[in-house]
Protein backbone atom coordinates (compact mmCIF):
# COMPACT_ATOMS: atom_id res chain seq x y z
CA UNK A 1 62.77 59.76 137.05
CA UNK A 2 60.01 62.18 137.66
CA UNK A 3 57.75 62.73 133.97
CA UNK A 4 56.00 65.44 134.03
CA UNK A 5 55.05 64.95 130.65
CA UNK A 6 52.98 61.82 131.16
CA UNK A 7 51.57 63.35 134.39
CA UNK A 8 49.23 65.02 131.99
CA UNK A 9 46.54 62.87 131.77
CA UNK A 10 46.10 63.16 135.23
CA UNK A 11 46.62 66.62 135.44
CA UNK A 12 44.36 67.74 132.78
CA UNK A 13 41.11 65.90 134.48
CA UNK A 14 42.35 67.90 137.77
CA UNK A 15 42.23 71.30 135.87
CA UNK A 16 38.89 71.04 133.80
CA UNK A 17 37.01 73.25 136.91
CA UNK A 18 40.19 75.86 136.71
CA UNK A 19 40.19 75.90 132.75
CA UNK A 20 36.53 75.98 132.69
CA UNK A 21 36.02 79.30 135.44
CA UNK A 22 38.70 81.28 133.45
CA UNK A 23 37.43 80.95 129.74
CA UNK A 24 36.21 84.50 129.61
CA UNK A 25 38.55 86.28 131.93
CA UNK A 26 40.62 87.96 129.14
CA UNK A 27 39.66 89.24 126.31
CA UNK A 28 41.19 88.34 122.78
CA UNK A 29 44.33 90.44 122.20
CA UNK A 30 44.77 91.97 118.51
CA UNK A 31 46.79 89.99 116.04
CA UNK A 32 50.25 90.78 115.72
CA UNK A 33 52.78 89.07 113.68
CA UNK A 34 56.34 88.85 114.71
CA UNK A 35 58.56 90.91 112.80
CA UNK A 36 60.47 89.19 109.78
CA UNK A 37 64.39 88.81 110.17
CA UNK A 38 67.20 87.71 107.58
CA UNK A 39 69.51 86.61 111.00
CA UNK A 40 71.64 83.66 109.99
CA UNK A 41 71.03 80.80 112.19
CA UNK A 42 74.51 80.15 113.12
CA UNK A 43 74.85 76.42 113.62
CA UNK A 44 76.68 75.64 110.83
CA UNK A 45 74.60 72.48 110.29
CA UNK A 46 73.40 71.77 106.81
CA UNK A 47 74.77 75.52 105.33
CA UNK A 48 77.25 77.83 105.71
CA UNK A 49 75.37 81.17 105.88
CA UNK A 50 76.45 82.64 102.61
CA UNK A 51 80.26 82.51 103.93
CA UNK A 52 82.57 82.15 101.62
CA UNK A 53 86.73 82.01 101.62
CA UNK A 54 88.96 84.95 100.26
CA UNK A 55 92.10 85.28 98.87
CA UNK A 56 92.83 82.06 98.75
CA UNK A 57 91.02 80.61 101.53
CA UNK A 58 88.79 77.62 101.39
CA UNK A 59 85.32 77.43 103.59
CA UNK A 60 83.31 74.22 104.18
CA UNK A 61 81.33 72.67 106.89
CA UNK A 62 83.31 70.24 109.35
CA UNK A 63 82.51 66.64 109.82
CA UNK A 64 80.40 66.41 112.75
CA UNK A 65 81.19 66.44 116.11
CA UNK A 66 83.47 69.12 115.36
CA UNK A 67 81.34 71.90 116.51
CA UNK A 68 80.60 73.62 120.26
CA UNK A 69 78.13 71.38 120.52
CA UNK A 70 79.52 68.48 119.15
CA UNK A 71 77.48 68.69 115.61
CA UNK A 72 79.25 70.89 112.84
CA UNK A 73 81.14 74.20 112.56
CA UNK A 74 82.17 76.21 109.43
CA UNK A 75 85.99 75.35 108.47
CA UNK A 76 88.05 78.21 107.54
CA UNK A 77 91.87 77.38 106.00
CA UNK A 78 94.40 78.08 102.94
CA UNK A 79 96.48 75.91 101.66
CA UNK A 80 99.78 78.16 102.16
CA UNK A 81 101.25 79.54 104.99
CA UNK A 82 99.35 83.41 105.91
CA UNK A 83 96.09 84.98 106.58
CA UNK A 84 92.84 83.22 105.97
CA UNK A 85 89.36 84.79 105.58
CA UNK A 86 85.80 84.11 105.20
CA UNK A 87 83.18 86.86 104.22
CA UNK A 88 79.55 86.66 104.21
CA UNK A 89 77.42 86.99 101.14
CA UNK A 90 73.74 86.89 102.60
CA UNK A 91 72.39 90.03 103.83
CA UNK A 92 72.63 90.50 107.73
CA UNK A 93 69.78 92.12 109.83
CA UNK A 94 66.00 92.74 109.85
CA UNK A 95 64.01 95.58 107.89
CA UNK A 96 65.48 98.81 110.58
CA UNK A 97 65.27 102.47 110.93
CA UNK A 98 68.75 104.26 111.25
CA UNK A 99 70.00 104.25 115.00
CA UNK A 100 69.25 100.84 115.08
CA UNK A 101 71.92 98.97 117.36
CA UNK A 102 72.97 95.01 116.77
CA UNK A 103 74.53 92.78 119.10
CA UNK A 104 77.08 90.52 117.01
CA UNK A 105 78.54 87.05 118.49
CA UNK A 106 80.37 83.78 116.70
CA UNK A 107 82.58 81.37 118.85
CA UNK A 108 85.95 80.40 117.14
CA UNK A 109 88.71 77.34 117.58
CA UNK A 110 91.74 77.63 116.24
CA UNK A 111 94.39 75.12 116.03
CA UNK A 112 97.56 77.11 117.74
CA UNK A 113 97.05 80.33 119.73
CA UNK A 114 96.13 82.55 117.34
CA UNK A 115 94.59 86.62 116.81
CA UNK A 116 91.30 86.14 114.87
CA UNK A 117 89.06 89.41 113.96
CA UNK A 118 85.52 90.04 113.48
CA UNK A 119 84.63 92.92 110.91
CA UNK A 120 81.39 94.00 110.64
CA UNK A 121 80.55 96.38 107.99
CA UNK A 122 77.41 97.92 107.67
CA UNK A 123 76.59 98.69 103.86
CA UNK A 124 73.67 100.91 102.04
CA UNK A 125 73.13 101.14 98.20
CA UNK A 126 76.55 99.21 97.54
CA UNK A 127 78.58 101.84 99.41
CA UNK A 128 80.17 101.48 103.13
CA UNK A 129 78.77 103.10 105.46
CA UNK A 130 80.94 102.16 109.22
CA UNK A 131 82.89 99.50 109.83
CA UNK A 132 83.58 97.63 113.48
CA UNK A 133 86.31 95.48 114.14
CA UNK A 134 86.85 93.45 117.13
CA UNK A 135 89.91 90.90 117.82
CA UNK A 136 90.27 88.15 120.53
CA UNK A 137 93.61 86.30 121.18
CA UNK A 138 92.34 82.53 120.81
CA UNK A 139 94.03 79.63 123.11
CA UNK A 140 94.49 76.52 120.64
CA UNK A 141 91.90 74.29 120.81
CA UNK A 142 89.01 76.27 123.11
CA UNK A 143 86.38 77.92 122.23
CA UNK A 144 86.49 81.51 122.36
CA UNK A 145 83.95 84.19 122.01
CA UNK A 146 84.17 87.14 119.33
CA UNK A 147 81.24 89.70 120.48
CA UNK A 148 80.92 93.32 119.02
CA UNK A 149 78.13 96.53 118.98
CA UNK A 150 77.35 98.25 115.86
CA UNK A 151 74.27 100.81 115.78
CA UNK A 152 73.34 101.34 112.28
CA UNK A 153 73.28 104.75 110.18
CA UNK A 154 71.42 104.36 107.47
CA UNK A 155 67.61 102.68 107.52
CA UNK A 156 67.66 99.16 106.26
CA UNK A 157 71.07 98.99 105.46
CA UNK A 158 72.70 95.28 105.00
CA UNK A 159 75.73 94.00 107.69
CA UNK A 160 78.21 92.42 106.09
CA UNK A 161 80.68 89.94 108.10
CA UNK A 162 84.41 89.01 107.71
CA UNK A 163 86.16 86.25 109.55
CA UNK A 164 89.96 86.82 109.87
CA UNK A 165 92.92 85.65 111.13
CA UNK A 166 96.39 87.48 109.71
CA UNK A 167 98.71 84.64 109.89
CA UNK A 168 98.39 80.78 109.85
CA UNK A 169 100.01 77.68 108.93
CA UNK A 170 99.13 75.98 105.90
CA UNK A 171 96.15 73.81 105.93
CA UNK A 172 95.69 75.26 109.58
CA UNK A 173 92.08 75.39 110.30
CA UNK A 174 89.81 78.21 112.07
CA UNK A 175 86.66 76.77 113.28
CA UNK A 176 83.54 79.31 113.71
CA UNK A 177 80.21 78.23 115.60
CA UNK A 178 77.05 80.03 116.60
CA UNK A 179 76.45 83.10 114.97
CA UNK A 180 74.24 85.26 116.44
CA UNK A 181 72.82 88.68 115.23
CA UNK A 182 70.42 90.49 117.20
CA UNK A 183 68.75 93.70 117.99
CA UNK A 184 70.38 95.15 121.71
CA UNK A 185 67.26 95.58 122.66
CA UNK A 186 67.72 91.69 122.62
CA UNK A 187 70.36 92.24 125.21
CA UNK A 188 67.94 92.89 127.63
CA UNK A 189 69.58 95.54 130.57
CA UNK A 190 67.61 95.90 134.68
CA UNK A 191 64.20 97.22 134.00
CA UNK A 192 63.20 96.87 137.68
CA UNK A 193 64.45 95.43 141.29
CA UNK A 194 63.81 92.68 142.87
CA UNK A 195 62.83 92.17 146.65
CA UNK A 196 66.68 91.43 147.45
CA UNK A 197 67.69 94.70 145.86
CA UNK A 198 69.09 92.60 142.84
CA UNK A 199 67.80 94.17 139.29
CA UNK A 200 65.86 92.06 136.73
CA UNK A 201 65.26 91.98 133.08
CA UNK A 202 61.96 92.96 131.14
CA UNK A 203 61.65 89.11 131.04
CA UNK A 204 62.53 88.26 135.05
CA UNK A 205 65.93 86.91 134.84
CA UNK A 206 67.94 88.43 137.96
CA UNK A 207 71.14 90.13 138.08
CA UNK A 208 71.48 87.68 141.37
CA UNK A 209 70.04 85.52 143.46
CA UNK A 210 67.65 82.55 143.00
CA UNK A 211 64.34 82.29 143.15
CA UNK A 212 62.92 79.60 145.44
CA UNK A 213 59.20 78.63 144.92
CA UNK A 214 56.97 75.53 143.74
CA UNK A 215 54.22 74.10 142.03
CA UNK A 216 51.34 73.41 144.20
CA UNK A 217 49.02 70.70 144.32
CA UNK A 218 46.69 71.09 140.74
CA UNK A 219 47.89 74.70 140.35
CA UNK A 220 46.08 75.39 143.41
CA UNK A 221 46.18 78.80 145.05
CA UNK A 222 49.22 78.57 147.48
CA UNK A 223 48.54 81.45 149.85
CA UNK A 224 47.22 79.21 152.34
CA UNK A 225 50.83 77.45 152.05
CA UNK A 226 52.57 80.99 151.81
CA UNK A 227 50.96 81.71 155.27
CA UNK A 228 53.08 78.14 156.53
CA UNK A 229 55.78 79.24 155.54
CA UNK A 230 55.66 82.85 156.43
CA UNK A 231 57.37 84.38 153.28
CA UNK A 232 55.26 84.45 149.52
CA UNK A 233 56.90 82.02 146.93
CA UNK A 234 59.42 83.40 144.40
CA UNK A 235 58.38 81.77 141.58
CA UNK A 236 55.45 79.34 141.14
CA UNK A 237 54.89 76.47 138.18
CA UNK A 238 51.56 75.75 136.71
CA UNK A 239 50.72 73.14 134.23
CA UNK A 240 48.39 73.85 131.17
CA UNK A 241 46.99 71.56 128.08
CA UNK A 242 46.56 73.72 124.62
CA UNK A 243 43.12 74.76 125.25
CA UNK A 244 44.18 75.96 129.05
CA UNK A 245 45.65 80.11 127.48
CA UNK A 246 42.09 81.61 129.54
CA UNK A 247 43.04 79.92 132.95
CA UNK A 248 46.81 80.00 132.43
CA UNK A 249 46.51 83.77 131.99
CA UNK A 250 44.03 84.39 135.21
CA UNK A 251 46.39 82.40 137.17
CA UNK A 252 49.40 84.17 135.59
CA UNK A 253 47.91 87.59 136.42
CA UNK A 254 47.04 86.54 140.04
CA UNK A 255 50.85 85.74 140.64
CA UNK A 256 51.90 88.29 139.70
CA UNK A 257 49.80 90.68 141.66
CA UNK A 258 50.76 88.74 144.56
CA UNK A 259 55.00 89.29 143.57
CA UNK A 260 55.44 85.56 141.97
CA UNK A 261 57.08 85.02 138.74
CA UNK A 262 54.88 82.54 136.99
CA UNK A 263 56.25 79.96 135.19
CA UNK A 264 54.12 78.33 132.70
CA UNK A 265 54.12 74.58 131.12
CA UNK A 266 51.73 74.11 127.83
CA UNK A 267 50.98 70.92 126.30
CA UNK A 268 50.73 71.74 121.96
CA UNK A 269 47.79 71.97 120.15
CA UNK A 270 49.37 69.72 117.31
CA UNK A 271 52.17 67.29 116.94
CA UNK A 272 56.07 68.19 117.27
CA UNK A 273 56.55 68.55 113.46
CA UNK A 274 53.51 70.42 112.62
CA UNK A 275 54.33 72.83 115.32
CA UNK A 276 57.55 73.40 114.03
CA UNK A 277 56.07 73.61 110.77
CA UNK A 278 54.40 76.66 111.52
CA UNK A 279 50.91 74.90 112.03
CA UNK A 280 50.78 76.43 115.85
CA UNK A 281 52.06 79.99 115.29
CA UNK A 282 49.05 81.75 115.80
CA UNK A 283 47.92 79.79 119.04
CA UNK A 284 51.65 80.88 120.17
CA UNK A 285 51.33 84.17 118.84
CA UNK A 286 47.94 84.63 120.62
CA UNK A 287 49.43 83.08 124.28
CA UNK A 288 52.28 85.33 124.32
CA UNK A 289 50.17 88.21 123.63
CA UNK A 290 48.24 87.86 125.99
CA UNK A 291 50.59 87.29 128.84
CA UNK A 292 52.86 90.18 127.55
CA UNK A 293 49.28 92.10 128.50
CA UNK A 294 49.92 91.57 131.70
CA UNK A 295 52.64 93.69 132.12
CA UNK A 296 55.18 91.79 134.70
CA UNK A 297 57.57 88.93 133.35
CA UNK A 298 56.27 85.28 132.93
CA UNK A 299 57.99 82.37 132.04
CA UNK A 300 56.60 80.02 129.65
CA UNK A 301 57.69 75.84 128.72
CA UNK A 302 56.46 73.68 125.67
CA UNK A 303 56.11 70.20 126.08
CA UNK A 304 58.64 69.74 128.99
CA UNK A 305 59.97 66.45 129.65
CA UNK A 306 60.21 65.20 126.09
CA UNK A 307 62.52 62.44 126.56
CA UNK A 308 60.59 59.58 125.52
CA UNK A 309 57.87 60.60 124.21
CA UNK A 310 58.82 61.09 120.17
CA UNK A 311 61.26 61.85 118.16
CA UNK A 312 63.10 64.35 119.87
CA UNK A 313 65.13 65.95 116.66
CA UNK A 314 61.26 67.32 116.11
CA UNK A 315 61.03 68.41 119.68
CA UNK A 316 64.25 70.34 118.95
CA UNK A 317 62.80 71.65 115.67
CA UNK A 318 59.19 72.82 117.53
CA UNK A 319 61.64 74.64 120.00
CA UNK A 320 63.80 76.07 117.64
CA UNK A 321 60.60 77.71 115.88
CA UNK A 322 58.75 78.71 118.38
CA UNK A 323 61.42 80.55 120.74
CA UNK A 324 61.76 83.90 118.29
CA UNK A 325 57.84 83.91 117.92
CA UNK A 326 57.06 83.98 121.35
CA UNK A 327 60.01 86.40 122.05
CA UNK A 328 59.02 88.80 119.43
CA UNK A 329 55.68 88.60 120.47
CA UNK A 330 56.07 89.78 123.87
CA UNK A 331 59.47 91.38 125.47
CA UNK A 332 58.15 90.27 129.16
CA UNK A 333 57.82 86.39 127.76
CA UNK A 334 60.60 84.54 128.61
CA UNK A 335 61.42 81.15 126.66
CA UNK A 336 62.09 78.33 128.75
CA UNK A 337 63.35 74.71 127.67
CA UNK A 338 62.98 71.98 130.60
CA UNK A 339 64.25 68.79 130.64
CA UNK A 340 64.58 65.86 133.21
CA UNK A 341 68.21 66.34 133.41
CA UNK A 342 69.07 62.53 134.17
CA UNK A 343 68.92 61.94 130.58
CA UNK A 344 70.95 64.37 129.19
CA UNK A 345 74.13 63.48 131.53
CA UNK A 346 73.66 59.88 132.22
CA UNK A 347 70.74 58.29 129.75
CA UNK A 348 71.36 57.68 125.78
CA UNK A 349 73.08 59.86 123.90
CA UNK A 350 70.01 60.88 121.68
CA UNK A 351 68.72 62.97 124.64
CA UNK A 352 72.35 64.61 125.11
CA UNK A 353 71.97 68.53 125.29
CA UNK A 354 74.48 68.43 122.13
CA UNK A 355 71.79 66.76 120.27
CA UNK A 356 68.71 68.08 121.96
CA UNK A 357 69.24 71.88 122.73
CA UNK A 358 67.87 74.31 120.57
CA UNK A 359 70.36 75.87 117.96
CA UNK A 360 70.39 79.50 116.54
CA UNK A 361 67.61 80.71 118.66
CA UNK A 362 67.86 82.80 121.74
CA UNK A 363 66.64 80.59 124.74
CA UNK A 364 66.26 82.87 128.21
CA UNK A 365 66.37 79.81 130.64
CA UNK A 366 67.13 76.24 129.99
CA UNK A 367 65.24 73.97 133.12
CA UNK A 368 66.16 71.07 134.45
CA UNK A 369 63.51 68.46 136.46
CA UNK A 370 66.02 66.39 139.26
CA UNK A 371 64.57 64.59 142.12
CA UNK A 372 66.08 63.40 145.25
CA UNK A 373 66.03 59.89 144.41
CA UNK A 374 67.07 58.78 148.20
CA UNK A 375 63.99 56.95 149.24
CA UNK A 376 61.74 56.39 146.52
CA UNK A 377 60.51 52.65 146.51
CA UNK A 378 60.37 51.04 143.14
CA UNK A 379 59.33 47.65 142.86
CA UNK A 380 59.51 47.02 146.68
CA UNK A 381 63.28 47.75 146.56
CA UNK A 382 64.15 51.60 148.06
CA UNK A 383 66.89 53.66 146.89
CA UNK A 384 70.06 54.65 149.34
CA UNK A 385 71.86 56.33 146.80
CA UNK A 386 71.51 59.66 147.17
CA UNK A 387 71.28 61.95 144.20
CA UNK A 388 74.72 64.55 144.12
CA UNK A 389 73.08 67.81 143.21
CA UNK A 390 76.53 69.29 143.48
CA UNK A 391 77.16 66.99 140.17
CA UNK A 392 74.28 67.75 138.66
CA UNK A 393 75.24 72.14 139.35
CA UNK A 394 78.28 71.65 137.89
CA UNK A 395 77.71 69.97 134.81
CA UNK A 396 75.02 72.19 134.26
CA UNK A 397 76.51 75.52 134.88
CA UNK A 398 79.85 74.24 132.76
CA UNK A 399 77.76 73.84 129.78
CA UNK A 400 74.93 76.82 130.39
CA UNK A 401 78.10 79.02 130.16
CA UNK A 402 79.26 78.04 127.08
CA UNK A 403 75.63 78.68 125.78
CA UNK A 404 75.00 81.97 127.10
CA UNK A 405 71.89 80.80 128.79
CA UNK A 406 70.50 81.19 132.23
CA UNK A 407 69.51 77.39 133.81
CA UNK A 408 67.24 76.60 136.75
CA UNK A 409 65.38 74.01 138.69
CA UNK A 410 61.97 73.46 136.59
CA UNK A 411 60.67 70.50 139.45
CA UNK A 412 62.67 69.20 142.47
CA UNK A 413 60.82 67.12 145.47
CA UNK A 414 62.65 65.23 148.23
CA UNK A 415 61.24 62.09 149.77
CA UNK A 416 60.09 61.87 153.62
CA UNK A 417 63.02 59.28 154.15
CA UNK A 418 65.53 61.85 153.11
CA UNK A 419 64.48 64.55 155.08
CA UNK A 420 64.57 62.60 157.80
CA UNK A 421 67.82 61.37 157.29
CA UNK A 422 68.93 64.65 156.23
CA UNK A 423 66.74 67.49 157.18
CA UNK A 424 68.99 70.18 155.20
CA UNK A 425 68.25 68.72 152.27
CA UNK A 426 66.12 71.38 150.43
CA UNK A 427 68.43 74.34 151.88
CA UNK A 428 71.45 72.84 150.65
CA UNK A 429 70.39 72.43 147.72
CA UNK A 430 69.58 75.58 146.95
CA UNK A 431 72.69 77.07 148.54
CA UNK A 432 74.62 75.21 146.29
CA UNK A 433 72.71 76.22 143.26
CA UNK A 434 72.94 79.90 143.78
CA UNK A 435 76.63 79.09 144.26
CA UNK A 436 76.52 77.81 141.05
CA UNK A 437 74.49 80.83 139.34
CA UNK A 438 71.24 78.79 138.96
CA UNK A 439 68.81 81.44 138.91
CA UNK A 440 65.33 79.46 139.74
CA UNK A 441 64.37 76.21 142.21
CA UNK A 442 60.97 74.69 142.30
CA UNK A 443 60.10 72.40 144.23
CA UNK A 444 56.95 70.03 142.83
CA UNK A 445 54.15 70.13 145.95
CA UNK A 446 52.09 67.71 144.32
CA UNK A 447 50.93 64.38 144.71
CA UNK A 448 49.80 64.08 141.25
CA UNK A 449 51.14 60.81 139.27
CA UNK A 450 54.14 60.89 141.73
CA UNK A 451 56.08 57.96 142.19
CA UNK A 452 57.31 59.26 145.46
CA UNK A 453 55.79 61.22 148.33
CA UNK A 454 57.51 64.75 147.42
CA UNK A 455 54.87 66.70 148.64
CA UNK A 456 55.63 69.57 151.73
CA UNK A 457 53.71 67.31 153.64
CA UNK A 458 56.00 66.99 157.04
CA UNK A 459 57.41 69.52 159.27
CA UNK A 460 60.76 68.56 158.85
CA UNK A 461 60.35 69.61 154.97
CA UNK A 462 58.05 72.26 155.10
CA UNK A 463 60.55 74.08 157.72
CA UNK A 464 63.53 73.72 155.56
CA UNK A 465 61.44 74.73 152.64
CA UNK A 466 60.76 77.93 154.77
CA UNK A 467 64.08 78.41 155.40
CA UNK A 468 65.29 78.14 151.69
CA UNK A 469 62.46 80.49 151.31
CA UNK A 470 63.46 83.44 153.30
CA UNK A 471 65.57 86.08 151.94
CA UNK A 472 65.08 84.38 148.05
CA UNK A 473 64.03 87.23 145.84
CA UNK A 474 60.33 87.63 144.79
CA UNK A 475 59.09 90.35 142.21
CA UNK A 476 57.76 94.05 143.78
């Protein structure tokens, strides 16, 4: 499997003269911290959010393995037959003028098809001020989502959550899984249109359609390959180390003036754990200011590829920081987690997405880095199995809908032997993935550290890459 991670050795020594030629192209943006929020995380992990039972019912955290995710959940149930309740103690909801509106979401189980309501009740000086009630009709055993509006009345007024369901067995149990609060300006609507006539968000993620483009040899210019092709890419990849923010922004800004999303990978300027331990937050801070400056969307990665390279519960715990700084640093930043893909489905069950993914954060696009592996020689044995992207798609899209998160293709590359056997290859494959609502494929156009020759160096792949290309959305 393809690691981009360790490619950066290599890449780095490729980039010094890029890095170098852009150290004074933008200016130091001002300081801005991101705004403090009392949002409960939601995973149910090691606390239950200030949730506790009423009337009789009894609230604790479920052995693991019980939750969405397969980790925890918070267990509602009474021990006699009728309704059962949870209510929230903490305060709900960031520092807010009146007119401020929240977006409200929890996922609930239930053990036998039952009605479970969501009351949210938004209080000011100990008095109630509106209350908003939603109810869903949950199937026994599946997940089901609870999602309501409220838009506040009073400035900095506490939400207060209740958890119902009016009658239940005894000892039957009502399972509840990410919580999320956020502002609806966090449910970002079309701020513009794409070159498809599909709308996109503030932070680039279409309404439809996928974006096809690549990374390109050392983050080399690619309008000589644009002019191959005939058609500009949708979305290009570039590859940074920590001290890279100068060049990563003039490259950034040259993308998008030329209708590209750019899609950004950073290596950390200290370890997992002090990252996640706040040690980083002004370097993140700083990077997302300064490509929110630029004023189109751009995509941005930390430390993709992790799987192997430490422990990976850290990884989690750097993502799981940084994604709300970065967001609420810049609304045109989106946060992006990539992985290889191959070792969340198939490898060891530490890389798993239930372990690995990010929990009680908002994540805009989770990536995935899957190779053609039909053709690459290892050990002077070649591979005739051919990788089933169809597999891959639907495992993928299965699981990004359950997380409310948008998925793509972070790297892809297709060996010479397999476009020759199969010269559809590329177009297929992303056919199939806008079937399946993938919303980004980039193909890697690189020979750097490759263990395979994935580069659009034939006709046979740079014509089906042209064809993929034409008619994909790109940004106007």
């Amino acid at each position: 499997m393809q690691n981009a991670y360790r490619r950066w050795t290599w890449l780095s020594a490729a980039l010094v003269a890029v890095m170098i030629g852009a150290v004074a192209a933008v200016p130091p943006a001002q300081s801005r911290t991101a705004p403090a929020q009392a949002y409960p995380t939601g995973s149910f992990e090691t606390h239950l959010d200030g949730f506790a039972g009423v009337k009789g019912s009894r609230v604790k955290l479920s052995r693991s393995g019980a939750g969405r995710n397969h980790s925890r959940a918070m267990v509602v149930r009474t021990a006699q037959r009728g309704p059962v309740g949870a209510i929230s103690r903490h305060r709900f909801a960031g520092a807010h003028q009146a007119g401020t509106s929240y977006v409200v979401r929890m996922w609930v189980r239930t053990d036998t098809k039952r009605t479970v309501a969501l009351r949210v009740r938004e209080v000011a000086g100990g008095k109630r001020v509106q209350t908003r009630t939603v109810r869903v009709a949950a199937k026994a055993g599946t997940w089901t989502r609870i999602k309501t509006r409220i838009t506040t009345k009073k400035r900095n007024s506490a939400l207060k959550l209740r958890v119902r369901s009016p009658r239940v067995a005894a000892n039957e149990r009502i399972l509840v899984d990410d919580l999320r609060i956020v502002e609806e300006s966090e449910s970002e609507g079309v701020v513009g249109k794409l070159t498809n006539g599909c709308g996109r968000t503030a932070r680039g993620i279409p309404s439809c359609g996928t974006y096809v483009g690549a990374a390109h040899g050392s983050n080399t210019d690619p309008s000589a390959l644009e002019q191959q092709l005939g058609d500009r890419l949708g979305v290009r990849r570039t590859y940074f180390n920590a001290t890279g923010v100068a060049g990563a922004v003039r490259i950034a800004q040259a993308d998008l003036a030329a209708g590209r999303l750019p899609w950004v990978s950073f290596k950390l300027p200290h370890s997992w754990t002090e990252m996640a331990d706040g040690k980083g937050d002004a370097w993140a801070v700083d990077l997302a200011q300064r490509l929110g400056a630029l004023g189109g969307p751009v995509w941005v990665a930390f430390h993709h590829e992790p799987e192997g390279d430490g422990d990976i519960q850290e990884w989690r715990r750097m993502q799981e920081h940084l994604a709300p700084l970065v967001r609420g640093a810049s609304p045109n930043v989106a946060f992006t987690v990539v992985m290889t893909g191959w070792h969340q489905f198939y490898g060891e069950a530490q890389y798993s997405l239930a372990q690995i993914w990010p929990r009680g954060v908002k994540i805009d696009v989770a990536g995935f880095d899957i190779y053609q592996q039909y053709g690459v020689v290892k050990n002077g044995s070649t591979t005739t199995k051919w990788t089933d992207f169809e597999q891959y798609y639907r495992q993928i899209a299965a699981w990004a809908r359950t997380m409310d998160v948008d998925w793509a293709l972070g790297e892809t590359g297709v060996t010479d032997t397999a476009a020759a056997a199969h010269p559809s290859e590329i177009v297929d494959a992303v056919d199939l993935m806008e079937n399946y609502g993938g919303i980004a494929y980039s193909y890697f156009d690189s020979a750097l550290n490759s263990i395979a020759p994935w580069t659009l160096n034939t006709a046979v792949k740079r014509n089906a890459f042209a064809q993929a290309l034409a008619g994909a959305p790109s940004l106007k």
